[in-house]
C-alpha atoms as a PDB file:
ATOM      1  CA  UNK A   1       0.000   0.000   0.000  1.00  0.00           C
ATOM      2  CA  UNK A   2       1.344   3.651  -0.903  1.00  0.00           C
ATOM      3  CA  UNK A   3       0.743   5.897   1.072  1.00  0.00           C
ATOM      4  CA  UNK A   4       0.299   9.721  -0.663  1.00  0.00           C
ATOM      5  CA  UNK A   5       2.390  12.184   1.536  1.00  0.00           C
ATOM      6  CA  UNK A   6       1.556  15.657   0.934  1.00  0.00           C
ATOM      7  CA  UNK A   7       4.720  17.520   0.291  1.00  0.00           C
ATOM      8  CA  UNK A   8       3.279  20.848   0.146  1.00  0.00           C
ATOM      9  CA  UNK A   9       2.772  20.221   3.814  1.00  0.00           C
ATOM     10  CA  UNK A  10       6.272  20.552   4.584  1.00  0.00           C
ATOM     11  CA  UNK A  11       7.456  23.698   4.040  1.00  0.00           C
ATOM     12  CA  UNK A  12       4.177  25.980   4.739  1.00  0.00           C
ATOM     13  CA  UNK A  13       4.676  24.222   8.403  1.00  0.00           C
ATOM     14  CA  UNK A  14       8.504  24.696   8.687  1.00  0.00           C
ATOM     15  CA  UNK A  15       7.501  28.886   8.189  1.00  0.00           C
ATOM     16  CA  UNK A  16       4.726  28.622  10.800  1.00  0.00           C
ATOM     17  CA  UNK A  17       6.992  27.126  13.457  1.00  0.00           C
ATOM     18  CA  UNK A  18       9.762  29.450  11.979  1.00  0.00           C
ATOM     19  CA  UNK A  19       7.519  32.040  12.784  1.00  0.00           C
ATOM     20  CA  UNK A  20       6.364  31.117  15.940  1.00  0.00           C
ATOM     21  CA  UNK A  21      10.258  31.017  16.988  1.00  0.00           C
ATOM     22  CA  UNK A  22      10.736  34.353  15.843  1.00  0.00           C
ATOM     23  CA  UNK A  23       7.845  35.730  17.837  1.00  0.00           C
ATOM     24  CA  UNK A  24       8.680  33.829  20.897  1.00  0.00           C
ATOM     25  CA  UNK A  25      12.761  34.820  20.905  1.00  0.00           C
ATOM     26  CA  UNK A  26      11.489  38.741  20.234  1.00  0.00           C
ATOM     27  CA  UNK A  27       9.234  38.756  23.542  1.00  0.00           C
ATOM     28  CA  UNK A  28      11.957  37.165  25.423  1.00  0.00           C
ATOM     29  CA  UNK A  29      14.454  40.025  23.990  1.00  0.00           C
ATOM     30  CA  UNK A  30      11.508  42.628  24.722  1.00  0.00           C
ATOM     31  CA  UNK A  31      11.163  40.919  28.614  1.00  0.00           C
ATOM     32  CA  UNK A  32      14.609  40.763  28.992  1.00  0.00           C
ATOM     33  CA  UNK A  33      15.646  44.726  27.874  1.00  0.00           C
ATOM     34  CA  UNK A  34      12.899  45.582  30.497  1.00  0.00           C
ATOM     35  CA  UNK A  35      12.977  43.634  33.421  1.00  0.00           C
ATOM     36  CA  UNK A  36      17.421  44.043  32.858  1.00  0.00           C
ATOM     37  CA  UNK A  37      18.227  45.892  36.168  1.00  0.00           C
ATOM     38  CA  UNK A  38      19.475  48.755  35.867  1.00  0.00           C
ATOM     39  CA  UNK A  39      20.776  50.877  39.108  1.00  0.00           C
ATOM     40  CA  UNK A  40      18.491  53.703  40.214  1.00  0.00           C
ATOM     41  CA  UNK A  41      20.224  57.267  39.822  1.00  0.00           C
ATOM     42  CA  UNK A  42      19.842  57.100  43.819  1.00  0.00           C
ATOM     43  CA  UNK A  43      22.650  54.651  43.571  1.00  0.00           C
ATOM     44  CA  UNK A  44      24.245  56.531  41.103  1.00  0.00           C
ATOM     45  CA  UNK A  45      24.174  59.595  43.171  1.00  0.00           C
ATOM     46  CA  UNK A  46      25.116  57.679  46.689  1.00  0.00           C
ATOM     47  CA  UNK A  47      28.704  56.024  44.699  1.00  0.00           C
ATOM     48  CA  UNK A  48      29.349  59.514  43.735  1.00  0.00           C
ATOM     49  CA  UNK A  49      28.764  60.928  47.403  1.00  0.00           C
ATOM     50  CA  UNK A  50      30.951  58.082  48.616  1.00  0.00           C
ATOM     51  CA  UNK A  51      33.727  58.846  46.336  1.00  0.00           C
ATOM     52  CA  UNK A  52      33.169  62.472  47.301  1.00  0.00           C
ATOM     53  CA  UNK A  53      33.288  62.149  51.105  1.00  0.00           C
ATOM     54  CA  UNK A  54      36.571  59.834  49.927  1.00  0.00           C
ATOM     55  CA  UNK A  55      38.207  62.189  48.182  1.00  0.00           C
ATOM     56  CA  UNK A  56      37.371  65.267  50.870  1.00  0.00           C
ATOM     57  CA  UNK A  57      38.635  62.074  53.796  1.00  0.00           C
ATOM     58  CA  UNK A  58      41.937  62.286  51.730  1.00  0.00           C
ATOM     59  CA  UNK A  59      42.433  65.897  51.300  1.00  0.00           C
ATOM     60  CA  UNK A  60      42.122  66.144  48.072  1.00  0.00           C
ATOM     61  CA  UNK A  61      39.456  68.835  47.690  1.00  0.00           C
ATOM     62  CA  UNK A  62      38.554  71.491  50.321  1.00  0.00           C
ATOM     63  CA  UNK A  63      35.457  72.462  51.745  1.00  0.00           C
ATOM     64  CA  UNK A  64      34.631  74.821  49.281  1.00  0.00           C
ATOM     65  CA  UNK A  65      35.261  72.749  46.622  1.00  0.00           C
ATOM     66  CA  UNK A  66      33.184  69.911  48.301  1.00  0.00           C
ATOM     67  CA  UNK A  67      30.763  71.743  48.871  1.00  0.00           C
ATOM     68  CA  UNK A  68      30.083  72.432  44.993  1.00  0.00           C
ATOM     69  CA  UNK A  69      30.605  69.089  44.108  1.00  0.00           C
ATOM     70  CA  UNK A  70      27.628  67.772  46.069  1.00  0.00           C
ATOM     71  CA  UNK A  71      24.921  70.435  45.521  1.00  0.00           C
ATOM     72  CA  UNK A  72      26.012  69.225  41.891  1.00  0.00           C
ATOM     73  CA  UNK A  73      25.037  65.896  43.054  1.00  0.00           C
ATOM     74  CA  UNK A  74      21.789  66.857  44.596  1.00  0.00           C
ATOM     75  CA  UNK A  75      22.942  65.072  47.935  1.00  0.00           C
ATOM     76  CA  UNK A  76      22.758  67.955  50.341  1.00  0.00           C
ATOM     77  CA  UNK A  77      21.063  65.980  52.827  1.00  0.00           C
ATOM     78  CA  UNK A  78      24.741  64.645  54.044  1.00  0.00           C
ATOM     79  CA  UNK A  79      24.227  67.652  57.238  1.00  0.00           C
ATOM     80  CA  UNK A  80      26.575  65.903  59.377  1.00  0.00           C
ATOM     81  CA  UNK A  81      29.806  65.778  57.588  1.00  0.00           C
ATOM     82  CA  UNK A  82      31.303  68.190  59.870  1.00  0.00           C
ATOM     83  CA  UNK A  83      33.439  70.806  57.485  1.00  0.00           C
ATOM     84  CA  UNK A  84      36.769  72.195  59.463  1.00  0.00           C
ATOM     85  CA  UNK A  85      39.089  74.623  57.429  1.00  0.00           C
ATOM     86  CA  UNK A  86      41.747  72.825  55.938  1.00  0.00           C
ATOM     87  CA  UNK A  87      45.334  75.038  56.255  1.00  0.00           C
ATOM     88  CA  UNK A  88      46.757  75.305  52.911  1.00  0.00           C
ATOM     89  CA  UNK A  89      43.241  74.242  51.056  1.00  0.00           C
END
């Protein structure tokens, strides 16, 4: 007994499921770019106060200077970092 395969079958279901694929793998990219985590500008802000209150720790920039820096941050709520006149700053 022969049996009649239909060829035609073939390749219209290969694009379907090719399809499909492509539909499933873009949602995943589409889920993936938005649930990615990506740090908060608080934490962007509180590294940059850190490195500040580092950098003031070391000496490297006076009060003044300091100061600037972290109204430019937006981080004045740091009120007690005491400030003492540095000789020579």
């Amino acid at each position: 007994m022969m049996y009649d395969w239909n060829w035609e079958f073939w390749p219209t279901e290969l694009i379907r499921i090719g399809m499909i694929a492509l539909i499933v793998m873009a949602i995943w990219a589409v889920y993936r770019l938005v649930t990615q985590h990506k740090p908060a500008r608080a934490e962007y802000e509180e590294q940059a106060q850190q490195i500040l209150d580092q950098r003031l720790a070391r000496g490297e920039i006076g009060d003044a200077e300091y100061i600037r820096l972290r109204d430019l941050i937006g981080k004045s709520h740091h009120q007690n970092v005491t400030l003492i006149d540095q000789p020579g700053a």
